[in-house]
Protein backbone atom coordinates (compact mmCIF):
# COMPACT_ATOMS: atom_id res chain seq x y z
CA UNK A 1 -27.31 10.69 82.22
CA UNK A 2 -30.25 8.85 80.05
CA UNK A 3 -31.49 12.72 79.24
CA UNK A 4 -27.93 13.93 78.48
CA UNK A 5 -27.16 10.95 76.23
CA UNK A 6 -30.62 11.72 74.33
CA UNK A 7 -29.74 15.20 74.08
CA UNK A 8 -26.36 14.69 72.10
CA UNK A 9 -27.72 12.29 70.01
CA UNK A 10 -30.89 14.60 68.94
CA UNK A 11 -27.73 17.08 68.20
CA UNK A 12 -25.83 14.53 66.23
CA UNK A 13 -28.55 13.44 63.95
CA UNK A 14 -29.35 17.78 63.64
CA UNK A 15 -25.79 18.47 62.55
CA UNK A 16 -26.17 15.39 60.05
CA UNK A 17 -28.90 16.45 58.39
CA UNK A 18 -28.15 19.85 58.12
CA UNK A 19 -24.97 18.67 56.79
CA UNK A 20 -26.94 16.50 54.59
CA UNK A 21 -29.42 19.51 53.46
CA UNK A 22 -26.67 21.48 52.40
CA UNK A 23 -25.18 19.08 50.35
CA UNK A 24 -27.66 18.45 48.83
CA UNK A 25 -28.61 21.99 48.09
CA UNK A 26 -24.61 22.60 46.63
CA UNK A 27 -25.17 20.12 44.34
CA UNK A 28 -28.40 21.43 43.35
CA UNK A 29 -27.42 24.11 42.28
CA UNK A 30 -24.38 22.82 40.22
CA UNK A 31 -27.09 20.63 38.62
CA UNK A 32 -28.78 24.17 37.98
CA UNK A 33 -25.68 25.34 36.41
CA UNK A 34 -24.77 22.60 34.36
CA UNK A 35 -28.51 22.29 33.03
CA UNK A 36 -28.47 26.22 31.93
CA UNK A 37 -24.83 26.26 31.02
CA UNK A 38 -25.04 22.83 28.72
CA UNK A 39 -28.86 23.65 27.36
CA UNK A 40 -27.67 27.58 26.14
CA UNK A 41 -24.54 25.44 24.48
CA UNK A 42 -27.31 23.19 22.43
CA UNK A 43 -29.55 26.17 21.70
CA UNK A 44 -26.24 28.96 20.56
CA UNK A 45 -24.79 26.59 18.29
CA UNK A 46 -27.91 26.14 16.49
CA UNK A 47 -28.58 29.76 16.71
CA UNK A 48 -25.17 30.19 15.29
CA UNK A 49 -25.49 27.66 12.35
CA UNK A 50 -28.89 29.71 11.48
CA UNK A 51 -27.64 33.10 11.36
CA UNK A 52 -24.30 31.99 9.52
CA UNK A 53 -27.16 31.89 6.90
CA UNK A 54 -28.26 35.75 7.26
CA UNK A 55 -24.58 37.73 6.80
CA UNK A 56 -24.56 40.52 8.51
CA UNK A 57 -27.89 40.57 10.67
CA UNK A 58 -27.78 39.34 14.62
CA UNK A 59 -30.61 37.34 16.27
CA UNK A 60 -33.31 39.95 17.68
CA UNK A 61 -36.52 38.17 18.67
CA UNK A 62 -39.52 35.89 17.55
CA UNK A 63 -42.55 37.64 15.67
CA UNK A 64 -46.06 37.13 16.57
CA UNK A 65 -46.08 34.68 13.63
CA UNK A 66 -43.35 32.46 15.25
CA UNK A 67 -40.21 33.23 12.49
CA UNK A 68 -36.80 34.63 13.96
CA UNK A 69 -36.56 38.45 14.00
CA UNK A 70 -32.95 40.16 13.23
CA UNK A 71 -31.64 43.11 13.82
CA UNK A 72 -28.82 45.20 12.04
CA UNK A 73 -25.24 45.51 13.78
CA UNK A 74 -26.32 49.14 14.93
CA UNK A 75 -29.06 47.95 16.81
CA UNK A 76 -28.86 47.74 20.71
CA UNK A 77 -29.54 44.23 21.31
CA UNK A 78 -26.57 43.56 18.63
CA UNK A 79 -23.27 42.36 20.94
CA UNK A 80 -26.09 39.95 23.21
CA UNK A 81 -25.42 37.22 20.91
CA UNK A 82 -21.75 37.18 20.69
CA UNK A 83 -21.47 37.81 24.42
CA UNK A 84 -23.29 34.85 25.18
CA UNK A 85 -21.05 32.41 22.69
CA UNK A 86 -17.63 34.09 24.22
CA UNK A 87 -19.51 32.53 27.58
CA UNK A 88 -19.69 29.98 26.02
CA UNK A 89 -16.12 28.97 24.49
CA UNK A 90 -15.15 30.28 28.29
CA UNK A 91 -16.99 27.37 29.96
CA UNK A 92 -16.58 25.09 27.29
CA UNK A 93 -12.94 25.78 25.49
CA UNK A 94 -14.94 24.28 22.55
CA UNK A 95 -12.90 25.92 19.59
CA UNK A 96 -16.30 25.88 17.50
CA UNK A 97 -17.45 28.30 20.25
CA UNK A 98 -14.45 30.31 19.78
CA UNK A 99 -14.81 30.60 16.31
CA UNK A 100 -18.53 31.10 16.34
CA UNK A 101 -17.87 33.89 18.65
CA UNK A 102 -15.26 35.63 17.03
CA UNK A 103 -17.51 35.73 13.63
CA UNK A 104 -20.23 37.21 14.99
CA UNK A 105 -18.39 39.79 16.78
CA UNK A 106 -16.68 41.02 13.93
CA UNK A 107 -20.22 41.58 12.42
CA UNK A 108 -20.68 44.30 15.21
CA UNK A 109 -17.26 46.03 14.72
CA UNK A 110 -18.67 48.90 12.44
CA UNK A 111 -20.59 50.23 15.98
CA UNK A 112 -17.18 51.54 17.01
CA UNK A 113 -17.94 54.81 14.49
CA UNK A 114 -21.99 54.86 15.48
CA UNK A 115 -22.72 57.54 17.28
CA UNK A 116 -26.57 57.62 17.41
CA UNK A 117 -27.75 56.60 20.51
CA UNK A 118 -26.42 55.96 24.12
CA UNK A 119 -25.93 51.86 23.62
CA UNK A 120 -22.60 51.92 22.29
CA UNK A 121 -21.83 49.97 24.99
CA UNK A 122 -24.31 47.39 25.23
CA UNK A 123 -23.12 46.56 21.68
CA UNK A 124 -19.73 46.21 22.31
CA UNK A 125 -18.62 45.82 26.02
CA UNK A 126 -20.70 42.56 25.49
CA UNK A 127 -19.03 41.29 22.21
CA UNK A 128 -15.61 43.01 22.12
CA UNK A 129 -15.40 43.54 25.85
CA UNK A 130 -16.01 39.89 26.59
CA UNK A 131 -13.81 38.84 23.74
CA UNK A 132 -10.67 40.87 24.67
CA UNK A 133 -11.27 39.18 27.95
CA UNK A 134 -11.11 35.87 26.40
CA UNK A 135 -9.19 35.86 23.70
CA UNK A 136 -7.12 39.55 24.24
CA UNK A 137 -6.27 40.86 21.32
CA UNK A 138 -4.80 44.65 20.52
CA UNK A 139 -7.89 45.06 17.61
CA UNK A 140 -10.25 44.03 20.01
CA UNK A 141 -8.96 47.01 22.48
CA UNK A 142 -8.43 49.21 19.01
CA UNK A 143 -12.29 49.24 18.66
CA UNK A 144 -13.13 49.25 22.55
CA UNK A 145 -11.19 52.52 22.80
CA UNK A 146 -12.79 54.32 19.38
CA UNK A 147 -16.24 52.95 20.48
CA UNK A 148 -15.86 54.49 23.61
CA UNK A 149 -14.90 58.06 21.89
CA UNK A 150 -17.93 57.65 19.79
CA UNK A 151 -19.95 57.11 23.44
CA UNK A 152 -18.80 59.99 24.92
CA UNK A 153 -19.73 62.49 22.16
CA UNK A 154 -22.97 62.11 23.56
CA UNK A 155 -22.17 64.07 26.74
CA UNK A 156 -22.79 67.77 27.24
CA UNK A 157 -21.21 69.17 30.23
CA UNK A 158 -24.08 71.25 30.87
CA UNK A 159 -26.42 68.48 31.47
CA UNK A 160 -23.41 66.27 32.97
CA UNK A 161 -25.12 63.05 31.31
CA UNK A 162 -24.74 61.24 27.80
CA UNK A 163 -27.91 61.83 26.16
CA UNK A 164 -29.79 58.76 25.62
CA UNK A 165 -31.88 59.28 22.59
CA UNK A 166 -32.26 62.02 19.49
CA UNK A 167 -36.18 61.30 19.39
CA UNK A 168 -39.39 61.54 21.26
CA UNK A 169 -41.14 64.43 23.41
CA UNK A 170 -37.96 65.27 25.41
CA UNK A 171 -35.71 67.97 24.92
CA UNK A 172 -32.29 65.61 26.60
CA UNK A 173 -33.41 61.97 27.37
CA UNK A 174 -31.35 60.14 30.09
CA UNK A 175 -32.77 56.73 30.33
CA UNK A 176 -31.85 54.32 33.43
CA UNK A 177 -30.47 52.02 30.86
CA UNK A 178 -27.90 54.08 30.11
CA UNK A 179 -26.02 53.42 33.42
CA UNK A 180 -25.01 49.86 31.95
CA UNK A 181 -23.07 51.45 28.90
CA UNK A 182 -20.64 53.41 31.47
CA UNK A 183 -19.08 49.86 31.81
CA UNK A 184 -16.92 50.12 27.99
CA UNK A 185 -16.01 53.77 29.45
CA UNK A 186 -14.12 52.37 33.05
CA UNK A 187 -12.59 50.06 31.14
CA UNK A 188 -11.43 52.30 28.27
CA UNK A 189 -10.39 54.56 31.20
CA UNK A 190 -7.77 51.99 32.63
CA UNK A 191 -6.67 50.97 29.23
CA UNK A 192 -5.85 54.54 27.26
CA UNK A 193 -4.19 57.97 29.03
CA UNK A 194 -7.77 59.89 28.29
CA UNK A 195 -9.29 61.12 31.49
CA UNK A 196 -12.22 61.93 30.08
CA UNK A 197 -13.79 58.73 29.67
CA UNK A 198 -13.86 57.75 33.67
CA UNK A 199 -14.69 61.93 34.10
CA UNK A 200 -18.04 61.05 31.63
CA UNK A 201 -18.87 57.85 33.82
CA UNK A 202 -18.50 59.13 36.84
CA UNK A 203 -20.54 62.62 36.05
CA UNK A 204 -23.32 60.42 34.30
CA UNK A 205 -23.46 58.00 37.74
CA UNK A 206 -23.60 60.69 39.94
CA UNK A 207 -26.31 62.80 37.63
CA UNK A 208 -28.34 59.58 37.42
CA UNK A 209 -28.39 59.17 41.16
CA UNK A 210 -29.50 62.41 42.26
CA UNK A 211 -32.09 62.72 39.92
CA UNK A 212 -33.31 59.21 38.65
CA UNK A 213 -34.41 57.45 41.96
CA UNK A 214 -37.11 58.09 44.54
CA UNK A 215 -37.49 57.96 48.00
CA UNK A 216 -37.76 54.30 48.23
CA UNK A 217 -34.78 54.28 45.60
CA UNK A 218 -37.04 52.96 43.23
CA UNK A 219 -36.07 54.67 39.57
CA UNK A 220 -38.04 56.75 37.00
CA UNK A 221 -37.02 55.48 33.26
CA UNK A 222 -36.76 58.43 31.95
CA UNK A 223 -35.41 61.58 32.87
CA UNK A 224 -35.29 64.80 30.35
CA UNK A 225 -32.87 67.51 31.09
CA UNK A 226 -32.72 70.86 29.46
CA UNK A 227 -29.40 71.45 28.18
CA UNK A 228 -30.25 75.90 27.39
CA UNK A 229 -31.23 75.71 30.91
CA UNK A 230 -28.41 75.28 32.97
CA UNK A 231 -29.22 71.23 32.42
CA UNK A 232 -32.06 71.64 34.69
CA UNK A 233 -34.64 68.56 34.82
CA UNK A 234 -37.45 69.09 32.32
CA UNK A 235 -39.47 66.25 33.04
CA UNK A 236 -39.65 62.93 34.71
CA UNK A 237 -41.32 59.80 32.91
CA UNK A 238 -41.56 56.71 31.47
CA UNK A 239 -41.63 55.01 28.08
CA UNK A 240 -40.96 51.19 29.19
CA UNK A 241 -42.95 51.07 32.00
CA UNK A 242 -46.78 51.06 33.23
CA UNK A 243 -46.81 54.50 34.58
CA UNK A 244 -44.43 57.72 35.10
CA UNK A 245 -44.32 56.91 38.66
CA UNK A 246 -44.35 53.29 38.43
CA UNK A 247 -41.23 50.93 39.19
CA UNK A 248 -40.60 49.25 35.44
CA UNK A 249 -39.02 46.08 36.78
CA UNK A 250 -35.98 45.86 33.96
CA UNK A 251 -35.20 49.76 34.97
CA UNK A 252 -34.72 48.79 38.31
CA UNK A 253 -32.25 45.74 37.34
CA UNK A 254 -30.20 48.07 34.97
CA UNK A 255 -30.08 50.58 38.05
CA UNK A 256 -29.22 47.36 40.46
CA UNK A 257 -26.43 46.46 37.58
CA UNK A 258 -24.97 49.25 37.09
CA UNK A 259 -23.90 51.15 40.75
CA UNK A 260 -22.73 47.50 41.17
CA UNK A 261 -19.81 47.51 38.86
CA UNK A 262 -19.73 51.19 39.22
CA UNK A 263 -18.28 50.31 43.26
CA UNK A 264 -16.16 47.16 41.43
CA UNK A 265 -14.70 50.15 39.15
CA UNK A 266 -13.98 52.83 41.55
CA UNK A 267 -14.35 51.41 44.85
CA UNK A 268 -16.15 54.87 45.94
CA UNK A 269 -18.26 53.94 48.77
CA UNK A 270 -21.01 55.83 47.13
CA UNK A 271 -21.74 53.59 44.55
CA UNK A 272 -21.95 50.89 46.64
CA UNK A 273 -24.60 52.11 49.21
CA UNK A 274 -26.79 53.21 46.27
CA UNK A 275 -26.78 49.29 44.73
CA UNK A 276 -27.64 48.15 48.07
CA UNK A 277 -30.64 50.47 48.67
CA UNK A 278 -31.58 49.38 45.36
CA UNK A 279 -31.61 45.96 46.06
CA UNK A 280 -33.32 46.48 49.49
CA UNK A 281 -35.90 48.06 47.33
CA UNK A 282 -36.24 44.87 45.23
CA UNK A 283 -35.67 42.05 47.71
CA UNK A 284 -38.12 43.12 50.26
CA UNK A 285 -40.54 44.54 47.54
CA UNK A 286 -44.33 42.98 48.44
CA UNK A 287 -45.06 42.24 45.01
CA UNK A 288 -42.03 40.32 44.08
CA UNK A 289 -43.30 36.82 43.63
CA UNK A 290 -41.84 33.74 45.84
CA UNK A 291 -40.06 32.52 42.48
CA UNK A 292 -38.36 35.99 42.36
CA UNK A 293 -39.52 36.65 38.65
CA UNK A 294 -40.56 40.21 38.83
CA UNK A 295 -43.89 40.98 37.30
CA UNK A 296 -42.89 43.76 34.26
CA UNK A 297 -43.52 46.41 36.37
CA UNK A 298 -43.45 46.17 40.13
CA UNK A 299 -46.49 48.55 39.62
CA UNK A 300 -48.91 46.91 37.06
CA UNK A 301 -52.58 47.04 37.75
CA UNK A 302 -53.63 43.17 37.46
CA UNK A 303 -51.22 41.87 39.48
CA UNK A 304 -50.72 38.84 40.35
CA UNK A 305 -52.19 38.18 36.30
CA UNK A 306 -49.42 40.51 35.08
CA UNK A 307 -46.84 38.97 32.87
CA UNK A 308 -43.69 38.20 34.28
CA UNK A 309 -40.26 39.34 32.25
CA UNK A 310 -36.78 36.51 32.80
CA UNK A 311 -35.18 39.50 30.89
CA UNK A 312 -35.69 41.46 34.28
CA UNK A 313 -35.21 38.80 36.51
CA UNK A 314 -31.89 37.15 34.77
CA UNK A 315 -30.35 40.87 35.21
CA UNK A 316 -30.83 41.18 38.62
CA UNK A 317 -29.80 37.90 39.16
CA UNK A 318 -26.49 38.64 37.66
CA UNK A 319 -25.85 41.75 39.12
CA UNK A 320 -27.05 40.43 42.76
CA UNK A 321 -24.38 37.67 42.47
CA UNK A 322 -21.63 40.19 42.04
CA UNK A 323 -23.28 42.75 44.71
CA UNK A 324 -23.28 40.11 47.45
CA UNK A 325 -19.21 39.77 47.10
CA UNK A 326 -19.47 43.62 48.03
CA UNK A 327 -22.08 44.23 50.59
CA UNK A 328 -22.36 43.65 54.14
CA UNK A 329 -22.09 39.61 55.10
CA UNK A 330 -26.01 39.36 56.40
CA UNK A 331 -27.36 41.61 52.48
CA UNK A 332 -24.64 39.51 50.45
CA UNK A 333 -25.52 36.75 51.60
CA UNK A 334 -29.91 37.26 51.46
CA UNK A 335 -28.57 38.80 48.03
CA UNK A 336 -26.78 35.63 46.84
CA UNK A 337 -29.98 33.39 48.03
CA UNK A 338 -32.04 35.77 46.05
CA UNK A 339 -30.09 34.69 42.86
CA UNK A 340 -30.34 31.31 43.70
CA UNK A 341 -34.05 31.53 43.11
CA UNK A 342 -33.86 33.07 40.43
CA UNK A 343 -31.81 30.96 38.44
CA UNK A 344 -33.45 27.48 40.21
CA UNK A 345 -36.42 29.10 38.34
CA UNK A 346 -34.87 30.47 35.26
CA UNK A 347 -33.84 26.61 34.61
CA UNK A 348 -36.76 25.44 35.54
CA UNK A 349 -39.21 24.06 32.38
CA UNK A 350 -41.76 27.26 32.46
CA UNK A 351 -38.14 29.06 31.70
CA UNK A 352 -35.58 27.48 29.67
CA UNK A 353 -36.71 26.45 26.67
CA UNK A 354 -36.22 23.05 25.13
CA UNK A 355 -33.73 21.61 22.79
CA UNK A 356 -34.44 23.09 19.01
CA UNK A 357 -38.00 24.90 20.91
CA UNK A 358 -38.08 29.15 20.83
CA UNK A 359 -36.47 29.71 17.47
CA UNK A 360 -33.17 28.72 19.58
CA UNK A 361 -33.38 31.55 22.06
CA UNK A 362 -32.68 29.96 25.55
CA UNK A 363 -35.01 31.59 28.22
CA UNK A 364 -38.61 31.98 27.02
CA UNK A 365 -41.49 34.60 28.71
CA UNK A 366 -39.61 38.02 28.77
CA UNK A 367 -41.05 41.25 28.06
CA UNK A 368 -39.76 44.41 25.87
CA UNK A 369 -42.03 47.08 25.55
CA UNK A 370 -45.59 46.89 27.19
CA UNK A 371 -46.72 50.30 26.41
CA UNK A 372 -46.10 49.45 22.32
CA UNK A 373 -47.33 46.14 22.84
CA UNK A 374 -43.94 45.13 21.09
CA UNK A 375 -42.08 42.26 22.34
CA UNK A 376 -44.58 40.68 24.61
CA UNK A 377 -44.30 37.07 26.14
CA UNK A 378 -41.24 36.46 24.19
CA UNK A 379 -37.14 35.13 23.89
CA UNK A 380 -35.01 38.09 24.02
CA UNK A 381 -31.27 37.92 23.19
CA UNK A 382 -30.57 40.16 26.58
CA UNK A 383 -32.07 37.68 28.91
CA UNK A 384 -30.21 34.73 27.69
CA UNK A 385 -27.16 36.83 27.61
CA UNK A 386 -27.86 38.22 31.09
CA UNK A 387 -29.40 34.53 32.69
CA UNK A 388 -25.62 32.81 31.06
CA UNK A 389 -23.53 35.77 32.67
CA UNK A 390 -25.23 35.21 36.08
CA UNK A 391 -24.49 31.24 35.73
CA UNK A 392 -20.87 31.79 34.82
CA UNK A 393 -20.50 34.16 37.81
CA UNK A 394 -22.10 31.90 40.20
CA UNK A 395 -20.51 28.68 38.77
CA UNK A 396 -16.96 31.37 39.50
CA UNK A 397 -17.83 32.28 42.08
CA UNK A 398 -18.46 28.69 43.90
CA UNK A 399 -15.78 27.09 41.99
CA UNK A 400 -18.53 24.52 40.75
């Protein structure tokens, strides 16, 4: 009886502290949420107060010498800034916010006639996009819909991809990147009676799939087609990353990122097996650090010395939050944990940077182009963006 009585009591006192533990871990990571969420309010309005000083220009980077770098509307990082204060106003309802974000954005609106490159819809999905969600408004659609026009004149049905870029060594460029701009054209596809923009995304997904990712669905960063040749791969590469074989670490996240919301578009089946094997590949990757920063490249020769890049790991984080609502309850749920980590980390002093620190960028130690030595060890507007998306959708997501 003695040994029976001990026995429930052990239990009890089990079940209380596990109770206890995961308590204490939900309110962790609210703490976590409200940390990021409040700090990127404090850093965003200053950001915003400086650039009201610069008309026309968007926040970029810091320099080697320490001064704010900016970039013109046409450049890709452009819509980062105003996506992250439409965040913003969305936790916050602070009117300031709103109007903050609603200036800014109209200092991209001119990308709705570019037609240079493949980021059409980095620039606006991210300022429009996020602004028609929270504030709809017919203009905001207007320019969705002729950005998305000016997207797909990049596409050549004999490739069956939107070409990336008009420069460098390759004859038709496809970059993994380019999966996240086929976001503006699913949503221009369920908001206009032009079934070409989902028959683009859909022919670009599929393209990128069979011929972007490895064995270990790992992905090369660059793939050149040859459009006189039946759109027949050219060559396989890299421009990002350490080597042509090598697993750049942000080209996996926009791979990860982008057959997720590919399955939350379509719901083909597809889509969604390919954003698990890419996460597999991630998650149970050997050189993915306990903190679940990646290094720059899952490949770089001095690890564990290699730099780490938060742009990288705040994209993945984001996209695994939305992939574990998807996937199997045992991946979703190893997913969601995964995200946990990284944002625990993301907030975390090495990370976030401190009121009026890092020119006003939020997250500090990303990386943008290694191979240039351009960008290195620095704030970039993508991971705040990216690290503030992921904390909205987890703070969403658990009701916090």
């Amino acid at each position: 009886m003695k040994s029976n009585f001990r026995l429930a009591f052990c239990f009890s006192i089990l079940v209380l502290f596990l109770l206890s533990f995961s308590a204490s871990a939900a309110v962790s990571m609210k703490s976590v949420i409200d940390i990021g969420l409040k700090r990127a309010i404090i850093q965003y309005t200053a950001m915003a107060n400086v650039m009201d000083t610069i008309p026309g220009k968007l926040p970029k980077t810091i320099l080697p010498n320490g001064t704010l770098q900016v970039s013109k509307p046409t450049w890709w990082t452009s819509g980062f800034m105003p996506g992250v204060l439409w965040y913003l106003y969305d936790y916050s309802g602070d009117k300031q916010l709103l109007i903050q974000a609603q200036n800014f954005t109209d200092r991209v609106e001119c990308v709705k006639d570019y037609t240079g490159d493949h980021d059409i819809g980095f620039m606006l999905y991210c300022s429009f996009g996020n602004g028609n969600k929270f504030k709809p408004s017919q203009h905001y659609k207007d320019v969705l819909l002729k950005g998305s026009e000016s997207l797909i004149s990049r596409y050549k049905e004999s490739v069956g991809c939107i070409q990336s870029w008009d420069f460098g060594p390759w004859k038709y460029p496809v970059i993994i990147d380019n999966m996240m701009n086929l976001e503006l054209l699913f949503w221009a596809s369920k908001h206009s009676d032009n079934p070409q923009f989902a028959k683009v995304a859909n022919s670009h997904a599929l393209k990128t799939m069979q011929n972007h990712f490895r064995p270990d669905f790992s992905s090369y960063h660059v793939v050149s087609y040859d459009p006189a040749n039946g759109g027949k791969v050219e060559r396989k590469s890299t421009a990002q990353g350490y080597s042509d074989s090598s697993a750049w670490a942000r080209g996996q996240a926009w791979g990860l990122y982008g057959y997720t919301f590919c399955y939350r578009e379509t719901k083909n089946p597809v889509y969604l097996q390919q954003a698990i094997n890419i996460a597999e590949f991630i998650v149970n990757h050997p050189r993915l650090p306990k903190d679940k920063i990646p290094y720059w490249d899952f490949d770089a020769p001095n690890i564990p010395y290699a730099l780490r890049d938060a742009s990288a790991a705040a994209i993945m984080a984001s996209a695994f939050i939305e992939l574990s609502q998807y996937a199997p309850k045992s991946k979703g749920e190893k997913y969601l944990s995964v995200a946990e980590t990284q944002l625990r980390t993301l907030t975390s002093d090495e990370y976030l940077a401190q009121p009026g620190t890092n020119q006003n960028f939020l997250l500090m130690h990303s990386l943008g182009h290694m191979p240039e030595k351009k960008e290195i060890d620095v704030p970039l507007t993508y991971a705040d963006y990216y690290y503030v998306e992921a904390l909205m959708r987890y703070r969403n997501l658990k009701k916090l």
